[in-house]
Protein backbone atom coordinates (compact mmCIF):
# COMPACT_ATOMS: atom_id res chain seq x y z
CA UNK A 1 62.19 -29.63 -97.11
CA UNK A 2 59.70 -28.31 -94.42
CA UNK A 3 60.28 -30.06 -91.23
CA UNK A 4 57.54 -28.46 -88.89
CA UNK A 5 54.54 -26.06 -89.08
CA UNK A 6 53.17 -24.53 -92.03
CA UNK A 7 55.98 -22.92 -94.20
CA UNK A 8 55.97 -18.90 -94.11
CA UNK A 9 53.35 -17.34 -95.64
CA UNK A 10 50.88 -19.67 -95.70
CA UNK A 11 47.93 -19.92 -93.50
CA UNK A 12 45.41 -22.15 -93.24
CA UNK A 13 41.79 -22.45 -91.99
CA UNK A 14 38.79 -25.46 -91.79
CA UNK A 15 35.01 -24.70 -91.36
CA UNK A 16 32.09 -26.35 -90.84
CA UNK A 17 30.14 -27.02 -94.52
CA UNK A 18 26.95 -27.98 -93.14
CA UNK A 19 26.11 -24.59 -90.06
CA UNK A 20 23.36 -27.26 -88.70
CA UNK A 21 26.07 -29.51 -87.80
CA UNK A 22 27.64 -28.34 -84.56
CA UNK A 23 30.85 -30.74 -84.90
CA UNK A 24 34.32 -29.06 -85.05
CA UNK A 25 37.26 -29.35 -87.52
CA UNK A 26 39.58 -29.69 -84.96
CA UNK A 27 41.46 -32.69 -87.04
CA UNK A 28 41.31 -30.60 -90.55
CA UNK A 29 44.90 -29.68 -91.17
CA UNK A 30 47.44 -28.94 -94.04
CA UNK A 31 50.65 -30.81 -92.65
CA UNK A 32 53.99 -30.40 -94.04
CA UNK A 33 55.19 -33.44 -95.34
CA UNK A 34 58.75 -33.14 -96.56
CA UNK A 35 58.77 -31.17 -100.14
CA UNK A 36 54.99 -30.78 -100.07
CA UNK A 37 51.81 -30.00 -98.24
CA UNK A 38 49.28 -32.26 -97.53
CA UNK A 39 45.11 -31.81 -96.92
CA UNK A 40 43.88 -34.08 -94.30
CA UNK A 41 40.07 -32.92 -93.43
CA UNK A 42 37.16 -34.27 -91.09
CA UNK A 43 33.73 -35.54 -92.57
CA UNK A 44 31.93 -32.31 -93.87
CA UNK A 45 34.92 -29.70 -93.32
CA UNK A 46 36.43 -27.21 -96.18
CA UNK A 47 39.73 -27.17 -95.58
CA UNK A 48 41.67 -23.93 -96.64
CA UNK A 49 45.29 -23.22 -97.57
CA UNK A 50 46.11 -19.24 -98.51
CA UNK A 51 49.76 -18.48 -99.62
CA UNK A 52 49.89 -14.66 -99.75
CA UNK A 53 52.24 -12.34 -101.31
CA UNK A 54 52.84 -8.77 -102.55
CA UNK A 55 52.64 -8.74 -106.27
CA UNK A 56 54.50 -6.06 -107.48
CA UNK A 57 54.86 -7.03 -111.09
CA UNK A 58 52.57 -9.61 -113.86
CA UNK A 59 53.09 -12.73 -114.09
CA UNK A 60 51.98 -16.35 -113.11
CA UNK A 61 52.21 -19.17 -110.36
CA UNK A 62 52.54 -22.63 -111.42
CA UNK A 63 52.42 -25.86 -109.07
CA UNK A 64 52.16 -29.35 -108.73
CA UNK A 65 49.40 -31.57 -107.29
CA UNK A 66 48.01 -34.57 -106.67
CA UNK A 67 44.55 -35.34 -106.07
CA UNK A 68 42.88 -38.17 -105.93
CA UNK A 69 39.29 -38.33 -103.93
CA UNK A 70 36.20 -38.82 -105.70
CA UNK A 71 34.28 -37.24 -102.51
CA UNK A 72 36.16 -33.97 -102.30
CA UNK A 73 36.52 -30.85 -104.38
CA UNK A 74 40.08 -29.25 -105.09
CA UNK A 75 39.74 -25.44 -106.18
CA UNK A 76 42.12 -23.14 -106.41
CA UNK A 77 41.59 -19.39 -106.41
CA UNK A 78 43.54 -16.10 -106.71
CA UNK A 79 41.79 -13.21 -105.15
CA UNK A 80 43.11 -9.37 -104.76
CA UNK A 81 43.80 -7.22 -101.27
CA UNK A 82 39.54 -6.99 -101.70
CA UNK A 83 38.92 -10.44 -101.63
CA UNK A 84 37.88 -10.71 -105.16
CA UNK A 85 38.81 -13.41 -107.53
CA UNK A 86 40.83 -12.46 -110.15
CA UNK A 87 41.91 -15.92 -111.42
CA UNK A 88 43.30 -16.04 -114.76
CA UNK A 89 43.43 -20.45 -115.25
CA UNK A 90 45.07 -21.87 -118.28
CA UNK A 91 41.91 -23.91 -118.61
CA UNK A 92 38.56 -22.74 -118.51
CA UNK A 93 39.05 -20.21 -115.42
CA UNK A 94 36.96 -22.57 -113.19
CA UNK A 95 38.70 -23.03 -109.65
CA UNK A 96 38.27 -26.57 -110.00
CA UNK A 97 41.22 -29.02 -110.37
CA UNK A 98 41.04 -31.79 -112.01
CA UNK A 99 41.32 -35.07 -110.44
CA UNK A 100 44.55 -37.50 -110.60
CA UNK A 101 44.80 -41.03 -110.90
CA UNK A 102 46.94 -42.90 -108.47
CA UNK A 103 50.40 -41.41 -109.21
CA UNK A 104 49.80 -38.61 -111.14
CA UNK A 105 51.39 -35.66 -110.57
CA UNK A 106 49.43 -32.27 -112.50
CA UNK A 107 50.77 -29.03 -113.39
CA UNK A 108 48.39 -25.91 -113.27
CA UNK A 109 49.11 -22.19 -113.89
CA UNK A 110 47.85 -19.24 -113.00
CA UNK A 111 48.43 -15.97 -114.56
CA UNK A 112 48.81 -12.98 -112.25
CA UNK A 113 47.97 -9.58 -113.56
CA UNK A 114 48.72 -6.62 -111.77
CA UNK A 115 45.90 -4.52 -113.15
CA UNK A 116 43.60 -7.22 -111.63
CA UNK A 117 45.60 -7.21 -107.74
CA UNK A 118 45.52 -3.47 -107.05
CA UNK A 119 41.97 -2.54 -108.56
């Protein structure tokens, strides 16, 4: 259970989608709600969550979600010490999640491949 702040290693960041717009995302947040993490974003912000960790071997990362907007995209990405995505999905290796219904929980792996993290 995470009781306060972002757990370690994660970070998180929200900008502006629309650069005409001079509105802030000061409300966009990942909060820590018990056992999981939740995305709560203003009108028009991309809200960002990066977990990073030193790969030293292959393998894969597999999680749970839930998400349920019709308005909103949920990606997820896996991207090397160059910033380059590297994502490996079990699906169709778009970053794109699919969308839950009500309460629907999905699983979704990754594969991690060394080769691809230290190019």
């Amino acid at each position: 259970m995470w009781t306060a702040g972002l757990p370690d290693g994660f970070t998180s960041s929200a900008d502006r989608l629309d650069t005409k717009d001079a509105g802030s995302c000061s409300r966009a947040r990942w909060k820590t709600m018990g056992s999981y993490l939740s995305g709560q974003s203003d009108n028009n912000c991309q809200l960002s969550l990066t977990y990073t960790v030193n790969v030293v071997s292959s393998g894969s990362v597999t999680f749970l979600y839930q998400y349920r907007s019709e308005l909103e995209l949920f990606a997820f990405e896996v991207q090397n010490g160059l910033c380059e995505s590297v994502s490996s999905s079990e699906d169709s290796g778009s970053p794109l999640l699919d969308e839950t219904d009500r309460n629907e929980i999905k699983r979704h792996t990754v594969s991690l491949l060394i080769s691809h993290l230290f190019a």
